[in-house]
C-alpha atoms as a PDB file:
ATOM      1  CA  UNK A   1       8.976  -4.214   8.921  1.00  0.00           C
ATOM      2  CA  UNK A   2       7.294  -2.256  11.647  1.00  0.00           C
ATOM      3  CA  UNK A   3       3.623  -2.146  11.498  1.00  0.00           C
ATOM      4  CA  UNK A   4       1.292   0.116  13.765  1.00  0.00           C
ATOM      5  CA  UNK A   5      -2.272  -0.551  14.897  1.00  0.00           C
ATOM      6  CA  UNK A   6      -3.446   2.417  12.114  1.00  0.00           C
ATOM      7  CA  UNK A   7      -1.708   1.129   8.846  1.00  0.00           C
ATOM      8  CA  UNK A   8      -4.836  -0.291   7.629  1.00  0.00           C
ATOM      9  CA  UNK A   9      -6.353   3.271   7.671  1.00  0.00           C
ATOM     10  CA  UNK A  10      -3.439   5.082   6.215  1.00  0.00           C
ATOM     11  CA  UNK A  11      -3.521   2.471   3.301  1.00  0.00           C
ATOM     12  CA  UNK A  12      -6.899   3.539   3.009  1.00  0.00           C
ATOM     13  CA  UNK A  13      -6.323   7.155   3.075  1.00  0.00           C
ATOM     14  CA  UNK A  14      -3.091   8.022   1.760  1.00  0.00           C
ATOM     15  CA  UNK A  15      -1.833   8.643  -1.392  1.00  0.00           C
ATOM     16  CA  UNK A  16       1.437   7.799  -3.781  1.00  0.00           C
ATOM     17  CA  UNK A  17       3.464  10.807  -3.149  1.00  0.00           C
ATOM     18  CA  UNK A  18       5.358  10.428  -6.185  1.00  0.00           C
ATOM     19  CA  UNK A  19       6.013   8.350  -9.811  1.00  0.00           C
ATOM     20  CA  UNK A  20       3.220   7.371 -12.548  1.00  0.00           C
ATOM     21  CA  UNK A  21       0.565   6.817  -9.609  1.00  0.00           C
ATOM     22  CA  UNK A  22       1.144  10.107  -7.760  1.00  0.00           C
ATOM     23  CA  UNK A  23      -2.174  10.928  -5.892  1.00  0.00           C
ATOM     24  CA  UNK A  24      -3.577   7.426  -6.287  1.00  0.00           C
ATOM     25  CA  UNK A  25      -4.758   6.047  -3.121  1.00  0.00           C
ATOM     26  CA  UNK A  26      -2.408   3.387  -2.027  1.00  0.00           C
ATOM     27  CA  UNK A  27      -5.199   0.257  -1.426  1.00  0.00           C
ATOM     28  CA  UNK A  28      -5.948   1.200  -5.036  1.00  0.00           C
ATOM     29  CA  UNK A  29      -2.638   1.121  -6.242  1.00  0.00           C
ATOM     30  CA  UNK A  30      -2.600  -1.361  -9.276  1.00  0.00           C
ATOM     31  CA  UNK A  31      -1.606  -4.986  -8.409  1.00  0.00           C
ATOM     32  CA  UNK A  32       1.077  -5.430 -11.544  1.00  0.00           C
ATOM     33  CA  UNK A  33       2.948  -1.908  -9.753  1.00  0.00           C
ATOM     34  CA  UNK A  34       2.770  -3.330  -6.224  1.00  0.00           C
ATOM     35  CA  UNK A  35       4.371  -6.275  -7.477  1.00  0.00           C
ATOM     36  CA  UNK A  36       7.199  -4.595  -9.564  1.00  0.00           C
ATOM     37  CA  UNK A  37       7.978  -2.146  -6.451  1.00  0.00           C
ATOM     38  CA  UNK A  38       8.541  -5.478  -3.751  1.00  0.00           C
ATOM     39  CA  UNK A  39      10.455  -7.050  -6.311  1.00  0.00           C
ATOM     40  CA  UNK A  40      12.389  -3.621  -6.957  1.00  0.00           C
ATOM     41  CA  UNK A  41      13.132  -2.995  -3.809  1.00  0.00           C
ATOM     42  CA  UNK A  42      10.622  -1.378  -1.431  1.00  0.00           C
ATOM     43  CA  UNK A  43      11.618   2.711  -0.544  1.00  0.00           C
ATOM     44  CA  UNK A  44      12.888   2.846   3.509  1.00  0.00           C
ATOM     45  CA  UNK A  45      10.963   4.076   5.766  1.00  0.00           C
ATOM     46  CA  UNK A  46       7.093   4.083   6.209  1.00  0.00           C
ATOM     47  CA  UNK A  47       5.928   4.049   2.457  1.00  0.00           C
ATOM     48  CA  UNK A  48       8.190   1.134   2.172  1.00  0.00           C
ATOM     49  CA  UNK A  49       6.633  -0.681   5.271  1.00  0.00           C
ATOM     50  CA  UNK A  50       3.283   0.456   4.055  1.00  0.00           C
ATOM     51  CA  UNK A  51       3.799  -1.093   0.682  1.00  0.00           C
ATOM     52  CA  UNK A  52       5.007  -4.309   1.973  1.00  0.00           C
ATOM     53  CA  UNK A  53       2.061  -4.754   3.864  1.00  0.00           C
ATOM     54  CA  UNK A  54      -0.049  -3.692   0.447  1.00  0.00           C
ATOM     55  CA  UNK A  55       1.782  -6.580  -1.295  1.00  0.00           C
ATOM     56  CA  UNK A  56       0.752  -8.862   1.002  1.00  0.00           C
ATOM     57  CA  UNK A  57      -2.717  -8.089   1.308  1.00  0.00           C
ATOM     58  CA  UNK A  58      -3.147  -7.872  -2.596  1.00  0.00           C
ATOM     59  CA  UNK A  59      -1.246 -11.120  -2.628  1.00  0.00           C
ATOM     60  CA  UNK A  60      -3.894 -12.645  -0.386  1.00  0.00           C
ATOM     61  CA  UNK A  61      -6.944 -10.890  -1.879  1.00  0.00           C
ATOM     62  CA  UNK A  62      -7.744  -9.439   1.592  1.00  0.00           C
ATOM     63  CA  UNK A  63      -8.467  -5.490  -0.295  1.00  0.00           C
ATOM     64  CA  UNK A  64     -12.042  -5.951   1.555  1.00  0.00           C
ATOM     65  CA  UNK A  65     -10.416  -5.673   4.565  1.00  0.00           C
ATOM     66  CA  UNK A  66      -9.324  -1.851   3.607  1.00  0.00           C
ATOM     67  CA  UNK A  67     -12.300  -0.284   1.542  1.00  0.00           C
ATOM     68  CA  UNK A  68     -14.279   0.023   4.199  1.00  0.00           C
ATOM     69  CA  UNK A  69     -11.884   2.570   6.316  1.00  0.00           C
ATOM     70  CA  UNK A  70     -12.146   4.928   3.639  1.00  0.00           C
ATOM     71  CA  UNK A  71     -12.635   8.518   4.770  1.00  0.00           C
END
Protein backbone atom coordinates (compact mmCIF):
# COMPACT_ATOMS: atom_id res chain seq x y z
CA UNK A 1 0.00 0.00 0.00
CA UNK A 2 1.09 3.51 -0.75
CA UNK A 3 -0.18 6.10 1.53
CA UNK A 4 0.19 10.01 1.02
CA UNK A 5 0.37 12.73 3.67
CA UNK A 6 -3.57 13.76 2.51
CA UNK A 7 -5.38 10.30 2.78
CA UNK A 8 -6.81 11.19 6.01
CA UNK A 9 -8.64 14.13 4.27
CA UNK A 10 -9.74 12.31 1.22
CA UNK A 11 -11.27 9.61 3.61
CA UNK A 12 -12.96 12.42 5.00
CA UNK A 13 -14.15 13.91 1.88
CA UNK A 14 -14.67 11.44 -0.68
CA UNK A 15 -17.27 9.36 -1.56
CA UNK A 16 -18.04 5.46 -2.72
CA UNK A 17 -18.07 5.89 -6.37
CA UNK A 18 -19.99 2.89 -6.92
CA UNK A 19 -22.12 -0.39 -5.31
CA UNK A 20 -24.95 -0.23 -2.44
CA UNK A 21 -22.97 2.77 -0.69
CA UNK A 22 -22.49 4.96 -3.79
CA UNK A 23 -22.19 8.63 -2.52
CA UNK A 24 -21.57 7.62 1.08
CA UNK A 25 -18.63 9.26 2.49
CA UNK A 26 -15.92 6.74 2.87
CA UNK A 27 -15.00 7.39 6.96
CA UNK A 28 -18.73 6.67 7.17
CA UNK A 29 -18.76 3.71 5.26
CA UNK A 30 -20.40 0.94 7.50
CA UNK A 31 -17.92 -1.22 9.51
CA UNK A 32 -19.66 -4.86 8.52
CA UNK A 33 -18.93 -3.50 4.43
CA UNK A 34 -15.36 -2.42 5.18
CA UNK A 35 -14.81 -5.68 6.55
CA UNK A 36 -16.44 -7.81 3.72
CA UNK A 37 -14.47 -5.60 0.98
CA UNK A 38 -10.64 -6.43 2.81
CA UNK A 39 -11.66 -9.83 3.10
CA UNK A 40 -13.00 -9.73 -0.66
CA UNK A 41 -10.29 -8.42 -2.00
CA UNK A 42 -9.62 -4.67 -1.92
CA UNK A 43 -10.16 -2.83 -5.77
CA UNK A 44 -6.32 -1.71 -7.19
CA UNK A 45 -5.42 1.37 -7.17
CA UNK A 46 -6.20 4.33 -4.76
CA UNK A 47 -9.79 3.33 -3.52
CA UNK A 48 -8.21 0.09 -2.72
CA UNK A 49 -5.27 1.74 -0.73
CA UNK A 50 -7.78 4.11 0.70
CA UNK A 51 -9.94 1.33 1.97
CA UNK A 52 -7.19 -0.57 3.47
CA UNK A 53 -6.25 2.19 5.46
CA UNK A 54 -10.27 2.59 6.43
CA UNK A 55 -10.09 -1.03 7.67
CA UNK A 56 -7.51 -0.38 9.77
CA UNK A 57 -8.59 2.62 11.36
CA UNK A 58 -12.19 1.16 11.96
CA UNK A 59 -10.37 -1.88 13.21
CA UNK A 60 -8.61 0.28 15.78
CA UNK A 61 -11.52 2.63 16.59
CA UNK A 62 -9.31 5.62 15.56
CA UNK A 63 -12.73 7.27 13.27
CA UNK A 64 -12.01 10.45 15.67
CA UNK A 65 -9.02 10.89 14.04
CA UNK A 66 -11.03 11.63 10.57
CA UNK A 67 -14.34 13.56 11.54
CA UNK A 68 -12.75 16.40 12.24
CA UNK A 69 -11.20 17.03 8.51
CA UNK A 70 -14.53 17.16 7.22
CA UNK A 71 -15.11 19.90 4.67
Amino acid sequence: MNFEQNDLVKLATMTMPFGKHQGVTLIDLPEPYVVWFYTKGLPEGKLGDLLGLLYEIKLNGLESLVYPLRQ
